[in-house]
PDB file of N, CA and C in Angstrom:
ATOM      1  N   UNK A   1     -39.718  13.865  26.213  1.00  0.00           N
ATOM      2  CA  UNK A   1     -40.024  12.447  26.318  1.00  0.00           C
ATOM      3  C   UNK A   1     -38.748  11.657  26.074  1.00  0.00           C
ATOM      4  N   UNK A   2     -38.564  10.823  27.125  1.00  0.00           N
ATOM      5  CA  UNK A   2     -36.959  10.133  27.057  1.00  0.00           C
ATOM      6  C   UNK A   2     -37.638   8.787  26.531  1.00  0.00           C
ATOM      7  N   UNK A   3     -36.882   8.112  25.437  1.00  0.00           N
ATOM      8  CA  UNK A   3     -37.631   6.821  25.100  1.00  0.00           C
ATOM      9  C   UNK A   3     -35.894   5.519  25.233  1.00  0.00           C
ATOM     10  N   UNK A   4     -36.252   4.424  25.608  1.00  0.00           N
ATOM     11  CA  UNK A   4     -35.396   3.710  25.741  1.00  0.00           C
ATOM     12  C   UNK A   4     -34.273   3.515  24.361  1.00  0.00           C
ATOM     13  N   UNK A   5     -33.182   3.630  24.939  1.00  0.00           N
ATOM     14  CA  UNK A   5     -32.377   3.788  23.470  1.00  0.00           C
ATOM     15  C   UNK A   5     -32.031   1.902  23.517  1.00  0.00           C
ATOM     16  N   UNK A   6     -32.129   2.124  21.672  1.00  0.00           N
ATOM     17  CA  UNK A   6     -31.840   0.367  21.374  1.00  0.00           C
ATOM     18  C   UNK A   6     -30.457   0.342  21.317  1.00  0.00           C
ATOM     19  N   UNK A   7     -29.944  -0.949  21.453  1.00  0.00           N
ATOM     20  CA  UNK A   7     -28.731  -1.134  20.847  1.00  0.00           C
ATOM     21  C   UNK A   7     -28.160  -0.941  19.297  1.00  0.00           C
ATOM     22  N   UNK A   8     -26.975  -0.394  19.398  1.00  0.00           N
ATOM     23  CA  UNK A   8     -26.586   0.284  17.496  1.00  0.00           C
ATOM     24  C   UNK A   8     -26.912  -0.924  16.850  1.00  0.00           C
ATOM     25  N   UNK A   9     -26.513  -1.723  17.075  1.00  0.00           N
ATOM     26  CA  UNK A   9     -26.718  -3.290  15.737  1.00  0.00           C
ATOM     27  C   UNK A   9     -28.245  -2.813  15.603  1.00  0.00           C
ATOM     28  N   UNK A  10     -29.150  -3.007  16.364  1.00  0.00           N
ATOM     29  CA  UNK A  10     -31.058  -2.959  16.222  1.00  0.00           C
ATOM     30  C   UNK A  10     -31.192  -1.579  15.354  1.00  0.00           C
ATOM     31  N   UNK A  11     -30.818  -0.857  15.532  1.00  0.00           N
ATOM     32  CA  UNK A  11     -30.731   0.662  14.986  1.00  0.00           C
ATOM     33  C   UNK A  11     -29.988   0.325  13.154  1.00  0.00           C
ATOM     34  N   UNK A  12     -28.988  -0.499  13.403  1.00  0.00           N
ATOM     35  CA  UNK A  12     -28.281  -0.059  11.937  1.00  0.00           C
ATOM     36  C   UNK A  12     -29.352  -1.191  10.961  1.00  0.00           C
ATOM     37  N   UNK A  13     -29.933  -2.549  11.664  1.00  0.00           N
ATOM     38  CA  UNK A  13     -30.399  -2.891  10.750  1.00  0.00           C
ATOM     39  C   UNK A  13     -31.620  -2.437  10.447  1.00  0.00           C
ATOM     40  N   UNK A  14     -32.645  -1.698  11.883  1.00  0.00           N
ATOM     41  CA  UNK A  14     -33.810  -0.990  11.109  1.00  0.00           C
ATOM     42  C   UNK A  14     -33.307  -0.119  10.241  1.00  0.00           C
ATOM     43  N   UNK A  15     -32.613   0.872  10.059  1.00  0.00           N
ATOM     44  CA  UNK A  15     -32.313   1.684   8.958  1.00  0.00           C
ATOM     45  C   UNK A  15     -32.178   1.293   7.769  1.00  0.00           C
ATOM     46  N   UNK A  16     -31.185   0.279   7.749  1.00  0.00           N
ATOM     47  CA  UNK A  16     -31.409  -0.981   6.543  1.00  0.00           C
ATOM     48  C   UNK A  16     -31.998  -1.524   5.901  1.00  0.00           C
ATOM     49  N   UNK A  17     -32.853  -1.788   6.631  1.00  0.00           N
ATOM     50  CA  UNK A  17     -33.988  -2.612   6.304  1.00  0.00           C
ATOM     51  C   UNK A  17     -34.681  -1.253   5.440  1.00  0.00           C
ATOM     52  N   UNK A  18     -35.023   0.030   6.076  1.00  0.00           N
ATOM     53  CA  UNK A  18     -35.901   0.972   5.743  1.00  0.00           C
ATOM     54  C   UNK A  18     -35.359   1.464   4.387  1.00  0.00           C
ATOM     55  N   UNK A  19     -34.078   1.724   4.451  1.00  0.00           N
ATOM     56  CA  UNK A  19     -33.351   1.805   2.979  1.00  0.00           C
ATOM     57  C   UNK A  19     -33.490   1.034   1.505  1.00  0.00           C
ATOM     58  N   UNK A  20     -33.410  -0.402   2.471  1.00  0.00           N
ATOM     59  CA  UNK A  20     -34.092  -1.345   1.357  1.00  0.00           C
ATOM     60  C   UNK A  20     -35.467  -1.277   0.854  1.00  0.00           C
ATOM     61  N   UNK A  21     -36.187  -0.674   1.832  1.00  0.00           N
ATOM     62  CA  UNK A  21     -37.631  -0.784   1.469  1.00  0.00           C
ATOM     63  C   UNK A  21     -38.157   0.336   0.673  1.00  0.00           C
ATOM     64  N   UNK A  22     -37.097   1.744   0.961  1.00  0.00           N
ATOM     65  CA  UNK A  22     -37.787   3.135   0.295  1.00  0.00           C
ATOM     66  C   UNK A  22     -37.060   3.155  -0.491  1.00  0.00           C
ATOM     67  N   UNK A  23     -35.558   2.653  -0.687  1.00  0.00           N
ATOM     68  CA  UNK A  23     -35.558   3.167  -2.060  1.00  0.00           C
ATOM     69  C   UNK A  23     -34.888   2.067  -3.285  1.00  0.00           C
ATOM     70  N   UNK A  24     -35.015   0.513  -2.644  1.00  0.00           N
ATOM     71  CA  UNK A  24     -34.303  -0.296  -3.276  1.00  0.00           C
ATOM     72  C   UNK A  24     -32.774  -0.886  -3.266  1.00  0.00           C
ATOM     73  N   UNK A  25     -33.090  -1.937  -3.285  1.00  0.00           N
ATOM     74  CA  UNK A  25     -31.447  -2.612  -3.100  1.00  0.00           C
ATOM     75  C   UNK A  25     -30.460  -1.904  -3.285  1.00  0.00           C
ATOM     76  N   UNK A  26     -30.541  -1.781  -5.365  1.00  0.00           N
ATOM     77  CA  UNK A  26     -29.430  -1.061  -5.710  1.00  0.00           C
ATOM     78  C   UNK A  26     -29.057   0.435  -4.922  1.00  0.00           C
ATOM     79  N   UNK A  27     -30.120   1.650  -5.183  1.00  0.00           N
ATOM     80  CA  UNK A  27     -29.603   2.734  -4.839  1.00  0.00           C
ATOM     81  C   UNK A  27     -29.822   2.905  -3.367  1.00  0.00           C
ATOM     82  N   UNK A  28     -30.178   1.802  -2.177  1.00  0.00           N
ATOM     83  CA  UNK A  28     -29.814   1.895  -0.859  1.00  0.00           C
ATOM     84  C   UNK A  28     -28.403   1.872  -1.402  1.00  0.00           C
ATOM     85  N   UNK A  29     -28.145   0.641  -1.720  1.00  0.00           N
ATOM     86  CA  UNK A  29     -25.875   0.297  -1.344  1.00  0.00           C
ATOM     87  C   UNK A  29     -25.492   1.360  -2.233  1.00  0.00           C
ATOM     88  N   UNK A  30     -26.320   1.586  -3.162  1.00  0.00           N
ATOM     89  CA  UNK A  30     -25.225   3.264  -3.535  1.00  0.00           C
ATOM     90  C   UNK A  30     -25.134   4.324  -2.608  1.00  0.00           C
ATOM     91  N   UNK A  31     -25.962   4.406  -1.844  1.00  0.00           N
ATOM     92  CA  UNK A  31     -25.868   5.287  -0.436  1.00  0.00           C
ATOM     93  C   UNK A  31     -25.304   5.016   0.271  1.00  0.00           C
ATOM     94  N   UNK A  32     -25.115   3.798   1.060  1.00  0.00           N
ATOM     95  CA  UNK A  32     -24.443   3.441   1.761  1.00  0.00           C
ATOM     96  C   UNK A  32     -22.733   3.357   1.474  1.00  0.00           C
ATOM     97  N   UNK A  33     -22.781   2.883   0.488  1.00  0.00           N
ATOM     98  CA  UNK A  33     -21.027   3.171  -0.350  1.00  0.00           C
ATOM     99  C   UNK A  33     -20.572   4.822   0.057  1.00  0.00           C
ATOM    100  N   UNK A  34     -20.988   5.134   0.148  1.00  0.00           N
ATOM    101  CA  UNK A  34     -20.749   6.784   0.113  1.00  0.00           C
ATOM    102  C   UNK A  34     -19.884   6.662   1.662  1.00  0.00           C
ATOM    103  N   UNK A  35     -20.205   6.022   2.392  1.00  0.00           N
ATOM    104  CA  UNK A  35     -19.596   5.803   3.810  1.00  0.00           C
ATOM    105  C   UNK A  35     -18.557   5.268   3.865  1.00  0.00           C
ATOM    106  N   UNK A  36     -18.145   4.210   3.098  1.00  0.00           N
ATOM    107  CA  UNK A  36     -17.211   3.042   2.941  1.00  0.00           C
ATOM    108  C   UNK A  36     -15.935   4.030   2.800  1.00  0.00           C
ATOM    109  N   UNK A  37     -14.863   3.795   3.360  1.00  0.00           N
ATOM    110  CA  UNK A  37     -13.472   4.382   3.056  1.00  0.00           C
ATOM    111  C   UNK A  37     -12.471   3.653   2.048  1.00  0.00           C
ATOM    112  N   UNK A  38     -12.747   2.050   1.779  1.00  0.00           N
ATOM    113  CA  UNK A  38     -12.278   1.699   1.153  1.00  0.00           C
ATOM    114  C   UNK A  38     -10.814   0.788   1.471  1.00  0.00           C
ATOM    115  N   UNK A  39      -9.991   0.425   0.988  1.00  0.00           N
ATOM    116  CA  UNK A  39      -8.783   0.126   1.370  1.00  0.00           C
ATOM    117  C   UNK A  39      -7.695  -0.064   0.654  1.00  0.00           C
ATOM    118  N   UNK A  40      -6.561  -0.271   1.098  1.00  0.00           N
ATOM    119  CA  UNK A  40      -5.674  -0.258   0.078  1.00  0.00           C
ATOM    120  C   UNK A  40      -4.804   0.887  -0.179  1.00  0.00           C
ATOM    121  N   UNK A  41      -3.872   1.179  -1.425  1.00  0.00           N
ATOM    122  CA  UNK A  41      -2.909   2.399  -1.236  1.00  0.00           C
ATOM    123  C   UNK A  41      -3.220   2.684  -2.580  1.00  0.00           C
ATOM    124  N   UNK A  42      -3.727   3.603  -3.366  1.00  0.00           N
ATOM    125  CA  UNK A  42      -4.206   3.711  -4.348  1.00  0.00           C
ATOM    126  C   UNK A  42      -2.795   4.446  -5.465  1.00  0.00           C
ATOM    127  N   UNK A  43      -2.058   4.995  -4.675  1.00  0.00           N
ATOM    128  CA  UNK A  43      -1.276   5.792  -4.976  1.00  0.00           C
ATOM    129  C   UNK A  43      -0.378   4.984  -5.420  1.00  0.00           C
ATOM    130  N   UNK A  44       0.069   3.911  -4.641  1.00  0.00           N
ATOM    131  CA  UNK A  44       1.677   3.134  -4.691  1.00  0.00           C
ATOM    132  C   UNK A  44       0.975   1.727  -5.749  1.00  0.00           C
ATOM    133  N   UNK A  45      -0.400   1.650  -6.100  1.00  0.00           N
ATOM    134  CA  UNK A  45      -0.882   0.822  -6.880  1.00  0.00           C
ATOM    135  C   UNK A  45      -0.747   1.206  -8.109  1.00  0.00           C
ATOM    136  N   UNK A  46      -0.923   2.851  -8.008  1.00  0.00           N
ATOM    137  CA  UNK A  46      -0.776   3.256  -9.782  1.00  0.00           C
ATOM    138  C   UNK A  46       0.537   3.265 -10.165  1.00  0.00           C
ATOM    139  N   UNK A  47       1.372   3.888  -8.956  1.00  0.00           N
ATOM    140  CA  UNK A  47       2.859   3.852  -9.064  1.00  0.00           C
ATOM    141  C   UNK A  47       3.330   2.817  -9.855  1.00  0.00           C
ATOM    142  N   UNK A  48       2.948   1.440  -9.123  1.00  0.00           N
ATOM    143  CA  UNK A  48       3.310   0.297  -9.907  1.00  0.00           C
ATOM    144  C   UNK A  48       3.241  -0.683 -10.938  1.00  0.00           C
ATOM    145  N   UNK A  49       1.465  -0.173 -11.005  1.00  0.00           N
ATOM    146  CA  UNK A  49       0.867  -0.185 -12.306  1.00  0.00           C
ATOM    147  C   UNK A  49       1.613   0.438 -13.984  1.00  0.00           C
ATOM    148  N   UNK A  50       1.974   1.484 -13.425  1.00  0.00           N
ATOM    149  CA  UNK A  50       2.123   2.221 -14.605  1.00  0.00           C
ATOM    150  C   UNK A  50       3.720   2.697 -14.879  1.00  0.00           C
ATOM    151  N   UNK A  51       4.692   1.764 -13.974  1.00  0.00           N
ATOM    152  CA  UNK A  51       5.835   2.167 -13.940  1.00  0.00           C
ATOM    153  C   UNK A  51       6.589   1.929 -14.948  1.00  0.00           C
ATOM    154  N   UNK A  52       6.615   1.314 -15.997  1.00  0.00           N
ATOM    155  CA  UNK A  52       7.242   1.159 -17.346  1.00  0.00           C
ATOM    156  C   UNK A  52       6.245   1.870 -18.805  1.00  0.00           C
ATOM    157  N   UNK A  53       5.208   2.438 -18.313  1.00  0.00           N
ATOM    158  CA  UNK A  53       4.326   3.071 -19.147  1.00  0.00           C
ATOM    159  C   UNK A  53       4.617   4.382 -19.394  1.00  0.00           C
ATOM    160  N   UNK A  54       4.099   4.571 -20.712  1.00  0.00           N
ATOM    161  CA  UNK A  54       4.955   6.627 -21.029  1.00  0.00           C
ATOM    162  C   UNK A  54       3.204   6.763 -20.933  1.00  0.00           C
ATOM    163  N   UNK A  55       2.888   7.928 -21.072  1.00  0.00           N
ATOM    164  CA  UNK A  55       1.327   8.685 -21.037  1.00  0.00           C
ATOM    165  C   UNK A  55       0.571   8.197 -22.403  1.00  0.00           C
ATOM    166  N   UNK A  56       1.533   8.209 -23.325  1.00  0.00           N
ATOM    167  CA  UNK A  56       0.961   7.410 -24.382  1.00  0.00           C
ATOM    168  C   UNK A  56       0.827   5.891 -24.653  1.00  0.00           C
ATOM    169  N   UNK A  57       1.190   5.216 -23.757  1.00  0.00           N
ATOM    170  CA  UNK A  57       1.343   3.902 -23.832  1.00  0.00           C
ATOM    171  C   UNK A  57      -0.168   3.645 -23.285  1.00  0.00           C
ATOM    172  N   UNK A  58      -0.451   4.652 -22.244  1.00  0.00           N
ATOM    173  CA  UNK A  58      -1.752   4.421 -21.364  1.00  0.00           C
ATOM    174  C   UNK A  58      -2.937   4.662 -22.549  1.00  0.00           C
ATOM    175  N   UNK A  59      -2.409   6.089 -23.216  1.00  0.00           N
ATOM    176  CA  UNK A  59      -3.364   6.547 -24.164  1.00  0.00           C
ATOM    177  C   UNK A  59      -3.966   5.331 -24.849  1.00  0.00           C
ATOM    178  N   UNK A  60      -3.240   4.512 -25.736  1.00  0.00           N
ATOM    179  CA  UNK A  60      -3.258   3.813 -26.280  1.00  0.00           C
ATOM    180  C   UNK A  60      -3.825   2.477 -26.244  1.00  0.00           C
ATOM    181  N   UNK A  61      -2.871   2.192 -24.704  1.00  0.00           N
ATOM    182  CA  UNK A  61      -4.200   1.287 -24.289  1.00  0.00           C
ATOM    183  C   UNK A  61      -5.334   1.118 -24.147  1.00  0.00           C
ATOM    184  N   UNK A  62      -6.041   2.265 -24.020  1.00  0.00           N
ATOM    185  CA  UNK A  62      -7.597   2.725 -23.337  1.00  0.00           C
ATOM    186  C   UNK A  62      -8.486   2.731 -25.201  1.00  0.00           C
ATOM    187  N   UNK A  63      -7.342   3.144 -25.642  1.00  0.00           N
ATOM    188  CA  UNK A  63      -8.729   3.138 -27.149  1.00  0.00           C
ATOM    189  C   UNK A  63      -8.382   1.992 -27.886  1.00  0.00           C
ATOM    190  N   UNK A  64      -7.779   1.435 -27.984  1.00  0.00           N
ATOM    191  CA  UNK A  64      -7.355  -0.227 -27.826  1.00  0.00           C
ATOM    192  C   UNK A  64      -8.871  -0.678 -26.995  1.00  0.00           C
ATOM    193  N   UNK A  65      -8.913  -0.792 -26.055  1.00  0.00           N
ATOM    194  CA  UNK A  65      -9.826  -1.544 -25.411  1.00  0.00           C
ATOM    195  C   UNK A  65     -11.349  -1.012 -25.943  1.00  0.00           C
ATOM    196  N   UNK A  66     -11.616   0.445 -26.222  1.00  0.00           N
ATOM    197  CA  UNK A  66     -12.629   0.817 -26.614  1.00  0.00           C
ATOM    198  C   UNK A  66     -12.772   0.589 -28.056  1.00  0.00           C
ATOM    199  N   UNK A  67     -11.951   0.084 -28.655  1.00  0.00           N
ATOM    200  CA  UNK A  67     -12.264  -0.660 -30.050  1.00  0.00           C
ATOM    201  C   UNK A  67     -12.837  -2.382 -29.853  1.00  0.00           C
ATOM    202  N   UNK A  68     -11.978  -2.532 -28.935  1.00  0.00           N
ATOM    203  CA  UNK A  68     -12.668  -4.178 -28.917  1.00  0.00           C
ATOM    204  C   UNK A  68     -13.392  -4.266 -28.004  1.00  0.00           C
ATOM    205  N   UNK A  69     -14.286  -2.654 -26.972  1.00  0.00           N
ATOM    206  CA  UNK A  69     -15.780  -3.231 -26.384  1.00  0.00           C
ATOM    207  C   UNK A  69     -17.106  -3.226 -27.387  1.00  0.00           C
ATOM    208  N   UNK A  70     -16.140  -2.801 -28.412  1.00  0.00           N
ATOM    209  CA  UNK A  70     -17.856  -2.489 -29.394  1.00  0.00           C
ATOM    210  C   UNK A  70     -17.792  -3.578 -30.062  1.00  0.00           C
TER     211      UNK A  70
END
């Protein structure tokens, strides 16, 4: 049985829509994230992030911050 194919836009938002409906906002877009590639250079961000930092400077920072989320 050959059935008329829809256009992708009609297709991506019924799926959407169906996502939203079976399993909820949140953990539809957590599914859908899974697709996303993202952007940006993650590599040359830490590079620069962390370019005057020793391993302990990072250390330090991080339980620093976990003292003043509590």
């Amino acid at each position: 049985m050959i059935s008329d194919m829809k256009p992708l836009i009609e297709v991506n938002q019924q799926a959407i829509h169906l996502l939203y409906k079976e399993l909820g906002v949140v953990d539809a877009v957590r599914f859908l994230r899974q697709f996303t590639q993202g952007f940006g250079n993650y590599t040359q961000e830490r590079e620069t992030m962390f370019a005057d930092k020793s391993f302990e400077d990072i250390v330090n920072e991080i339980e620093q911050r976990k003292k003043t989320a509590k």
